[in-house]
C-alpha atoms as a PDB file:
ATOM      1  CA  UNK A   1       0.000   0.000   0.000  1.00  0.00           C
ATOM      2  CA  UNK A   2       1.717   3.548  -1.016  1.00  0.00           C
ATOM      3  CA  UNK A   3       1.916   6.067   1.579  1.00  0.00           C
ATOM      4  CA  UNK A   4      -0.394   9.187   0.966  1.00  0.00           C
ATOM      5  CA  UNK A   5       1.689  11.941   0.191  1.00  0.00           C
ATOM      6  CA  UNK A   6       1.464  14.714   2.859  1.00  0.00           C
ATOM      7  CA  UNK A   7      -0.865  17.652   2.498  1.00  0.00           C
ATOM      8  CA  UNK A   8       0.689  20.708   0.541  1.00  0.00           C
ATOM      9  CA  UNK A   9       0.748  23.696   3.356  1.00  0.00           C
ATOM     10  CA  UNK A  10       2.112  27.035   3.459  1.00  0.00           C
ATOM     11  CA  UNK A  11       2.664  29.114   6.474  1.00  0.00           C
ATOM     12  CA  UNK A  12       2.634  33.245   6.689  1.00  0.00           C
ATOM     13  CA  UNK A  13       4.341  34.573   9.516  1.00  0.00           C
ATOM     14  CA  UNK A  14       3.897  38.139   9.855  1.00  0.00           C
ATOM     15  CA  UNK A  15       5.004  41.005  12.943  1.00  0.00           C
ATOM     16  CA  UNK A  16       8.842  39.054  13.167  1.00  0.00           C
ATOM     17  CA  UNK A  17      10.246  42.440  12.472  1.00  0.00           C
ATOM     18  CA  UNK A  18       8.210  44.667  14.870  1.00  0.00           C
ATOM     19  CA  UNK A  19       9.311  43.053  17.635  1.00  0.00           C
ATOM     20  CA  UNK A  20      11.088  45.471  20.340  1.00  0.00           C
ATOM     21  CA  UNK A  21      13.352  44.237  22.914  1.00  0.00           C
ATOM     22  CA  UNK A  22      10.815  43.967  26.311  1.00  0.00           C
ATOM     23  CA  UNK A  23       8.213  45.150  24.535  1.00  0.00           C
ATOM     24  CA  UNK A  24       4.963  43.853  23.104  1.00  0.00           C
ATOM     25  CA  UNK A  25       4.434  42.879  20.014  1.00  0.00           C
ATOM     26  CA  UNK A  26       1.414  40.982  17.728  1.00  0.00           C
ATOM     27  CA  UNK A  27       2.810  38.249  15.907  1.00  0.00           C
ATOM     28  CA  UNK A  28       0.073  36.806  13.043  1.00  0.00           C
ATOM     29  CA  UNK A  29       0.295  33.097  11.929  1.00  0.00           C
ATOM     30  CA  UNK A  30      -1.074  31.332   8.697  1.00  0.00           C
ATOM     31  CA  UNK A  31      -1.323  28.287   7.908  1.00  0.00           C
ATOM     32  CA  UNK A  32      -2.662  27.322   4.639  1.00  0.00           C
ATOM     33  CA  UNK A  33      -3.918  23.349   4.987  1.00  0.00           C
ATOM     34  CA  UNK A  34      -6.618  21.417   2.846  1.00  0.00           C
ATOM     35  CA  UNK A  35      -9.127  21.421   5.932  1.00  0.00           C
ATOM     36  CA  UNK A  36     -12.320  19.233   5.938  1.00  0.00           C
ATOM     37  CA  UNK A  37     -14.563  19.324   8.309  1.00  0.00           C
ATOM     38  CA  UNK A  38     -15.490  15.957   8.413  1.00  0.00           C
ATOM     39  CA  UNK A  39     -19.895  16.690   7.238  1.00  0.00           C
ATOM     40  CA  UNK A  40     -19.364  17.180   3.670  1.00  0.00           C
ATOM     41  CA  UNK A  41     -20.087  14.041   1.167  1.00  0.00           C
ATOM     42  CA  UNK A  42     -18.394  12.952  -1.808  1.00  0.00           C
ATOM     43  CA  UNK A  43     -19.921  12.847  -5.466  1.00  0.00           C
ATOM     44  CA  UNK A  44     -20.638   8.839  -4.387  1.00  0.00           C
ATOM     45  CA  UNK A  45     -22.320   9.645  -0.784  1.00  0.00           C
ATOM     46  CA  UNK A  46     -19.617   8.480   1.119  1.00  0.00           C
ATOM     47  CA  UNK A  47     -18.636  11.123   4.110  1.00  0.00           C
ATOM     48  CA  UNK A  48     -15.275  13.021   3.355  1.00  0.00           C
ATOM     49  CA  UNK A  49     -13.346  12.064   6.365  1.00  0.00           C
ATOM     50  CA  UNK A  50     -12.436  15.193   9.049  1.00  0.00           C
ATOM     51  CA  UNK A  51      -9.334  16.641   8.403  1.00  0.00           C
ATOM     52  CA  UNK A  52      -8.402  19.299  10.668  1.00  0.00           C
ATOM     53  CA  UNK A  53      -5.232  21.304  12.452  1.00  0.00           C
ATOM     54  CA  UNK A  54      -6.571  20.786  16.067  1.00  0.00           C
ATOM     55  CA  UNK A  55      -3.433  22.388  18.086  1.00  0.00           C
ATOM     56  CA  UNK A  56      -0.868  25.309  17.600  1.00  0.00           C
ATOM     57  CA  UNK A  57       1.855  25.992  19.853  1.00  0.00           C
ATOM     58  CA  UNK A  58       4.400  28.785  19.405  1.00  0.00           C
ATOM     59  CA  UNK A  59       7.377  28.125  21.801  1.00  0.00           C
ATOM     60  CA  UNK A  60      10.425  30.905  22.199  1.00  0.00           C
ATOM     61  CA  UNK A  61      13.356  28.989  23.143  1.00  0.00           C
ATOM     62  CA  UNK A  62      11.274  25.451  23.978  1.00  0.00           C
ATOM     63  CA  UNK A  63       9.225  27.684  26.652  1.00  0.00           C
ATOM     64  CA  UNK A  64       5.448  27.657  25.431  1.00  0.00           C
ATOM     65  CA  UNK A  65       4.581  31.474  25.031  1.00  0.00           C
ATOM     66  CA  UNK A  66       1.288  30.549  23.323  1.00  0.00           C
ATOM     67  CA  UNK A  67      -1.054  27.724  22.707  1.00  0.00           C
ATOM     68  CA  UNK A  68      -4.298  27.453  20.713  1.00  0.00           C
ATOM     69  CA  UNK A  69      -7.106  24.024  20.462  1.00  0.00           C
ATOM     70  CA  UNK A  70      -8.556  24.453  17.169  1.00  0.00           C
ATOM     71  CA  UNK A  71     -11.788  22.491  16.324  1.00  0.00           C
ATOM     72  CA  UNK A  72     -14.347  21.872  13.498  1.00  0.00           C
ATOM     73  CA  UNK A  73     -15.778  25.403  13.326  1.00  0.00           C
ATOM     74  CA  UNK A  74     -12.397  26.734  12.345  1.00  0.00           C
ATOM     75  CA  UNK A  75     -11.441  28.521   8.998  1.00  0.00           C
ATOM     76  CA  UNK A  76      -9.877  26.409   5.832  1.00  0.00           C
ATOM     77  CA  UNK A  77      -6.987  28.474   6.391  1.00  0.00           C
ATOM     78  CA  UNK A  78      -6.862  29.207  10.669  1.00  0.00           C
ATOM     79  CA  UNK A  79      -5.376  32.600  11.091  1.00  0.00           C
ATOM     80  CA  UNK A  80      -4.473  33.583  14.382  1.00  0.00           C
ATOM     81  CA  UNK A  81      -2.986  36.726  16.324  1.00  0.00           C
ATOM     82  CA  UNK A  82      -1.293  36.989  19.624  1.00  0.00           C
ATOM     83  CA  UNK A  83       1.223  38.935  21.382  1.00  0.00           C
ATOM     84  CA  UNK A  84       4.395  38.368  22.059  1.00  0.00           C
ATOM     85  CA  UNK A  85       6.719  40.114  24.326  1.00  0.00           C
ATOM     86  CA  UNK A  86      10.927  38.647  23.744  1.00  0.00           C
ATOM     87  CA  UNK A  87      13.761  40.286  26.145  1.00  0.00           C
ATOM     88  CA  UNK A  88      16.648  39.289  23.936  1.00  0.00           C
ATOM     89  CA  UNK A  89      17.257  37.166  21.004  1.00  0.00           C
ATOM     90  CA  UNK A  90      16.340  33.505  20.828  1.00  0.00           C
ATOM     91  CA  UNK A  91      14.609  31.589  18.327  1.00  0.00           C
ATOM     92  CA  UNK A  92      10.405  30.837  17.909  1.00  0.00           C
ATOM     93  CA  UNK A  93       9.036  27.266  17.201  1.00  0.00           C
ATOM     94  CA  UNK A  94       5.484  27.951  15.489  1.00  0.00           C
ATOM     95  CA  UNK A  95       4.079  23.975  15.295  1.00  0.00           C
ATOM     96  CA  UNK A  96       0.649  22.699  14.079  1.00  0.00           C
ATOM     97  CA  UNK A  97      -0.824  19.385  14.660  1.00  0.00           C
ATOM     98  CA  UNK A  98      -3.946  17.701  13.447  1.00  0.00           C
ATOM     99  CA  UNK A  99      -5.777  14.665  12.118  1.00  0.00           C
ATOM    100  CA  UNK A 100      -4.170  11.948  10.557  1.00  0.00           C
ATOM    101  CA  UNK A 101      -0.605  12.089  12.050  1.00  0.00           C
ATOM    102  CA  UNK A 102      -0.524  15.717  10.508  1.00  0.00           C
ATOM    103  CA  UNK A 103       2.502  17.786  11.724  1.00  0.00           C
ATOM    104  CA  UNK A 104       4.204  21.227  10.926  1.00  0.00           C
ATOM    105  CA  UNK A 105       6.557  22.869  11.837  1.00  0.00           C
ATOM    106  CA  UNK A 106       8.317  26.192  11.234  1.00  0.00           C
ATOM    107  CA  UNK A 107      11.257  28.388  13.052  1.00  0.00           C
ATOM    108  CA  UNK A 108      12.804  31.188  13.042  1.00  0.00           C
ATOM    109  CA  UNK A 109      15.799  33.356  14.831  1.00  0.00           C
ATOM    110  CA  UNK A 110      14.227  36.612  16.436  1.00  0.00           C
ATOM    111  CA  UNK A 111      16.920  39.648  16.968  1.00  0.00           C
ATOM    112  CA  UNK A 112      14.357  42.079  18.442  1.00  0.00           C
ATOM    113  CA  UNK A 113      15.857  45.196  18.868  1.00  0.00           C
END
């Protein structure tokens, strides 16, 4: 049996260069992922199984700054906003997980000034 090729996704990671040493800042997140929510029926009848990203975690340095469950009722493509306050460099984990093993993840080095 061939393994099913993993979902195309593309991530958007916008406020990276706003960020002020000690100061606040709102990061916005992307993620663009084939989501289904698991009512919709196929041409044949047959239910179109759930496919959802049902957890986000953005971690500065492996220290969980911000967390998100995500269930049916979200968007195809789950946008989402938070704040973010970094003292000093250090690098940002942004991570989705979801149904059917589904797993993403994206980092990047922070300088804030």
């Amino acid at each position: 049996m061939a393994d099913t090729p993993a979902p195309r996704v593309r991530t958007l990671i916008h406020g990276l260069d706003s960020l002020r040493r000690g100061q606040p800042a709102e990061l916005r997140v992307t993620l663009a992922h084939p989501m289904e929510n698991g009512l919709r029926h196929d041409g044949y009848g047959n239910v179109v199984p759930r496919n959802i990203v049902t957890r986000f975690e953005c971690r500065l340095d492996g220290q969980l700054v911000f967390g998100a469950d995500l269930y049916s009722a979200i968007a195809a493509n789950p946008y989402l906003a938070f704040w973010l306050r970094a003292d000093g460099p250090g690098t940002l984990s942004f991570e989705w997980t979801g149904d059917w093993g589904f797993q993403h993840r994206e980092t990047r080095a922070i300088t804030p000034a």
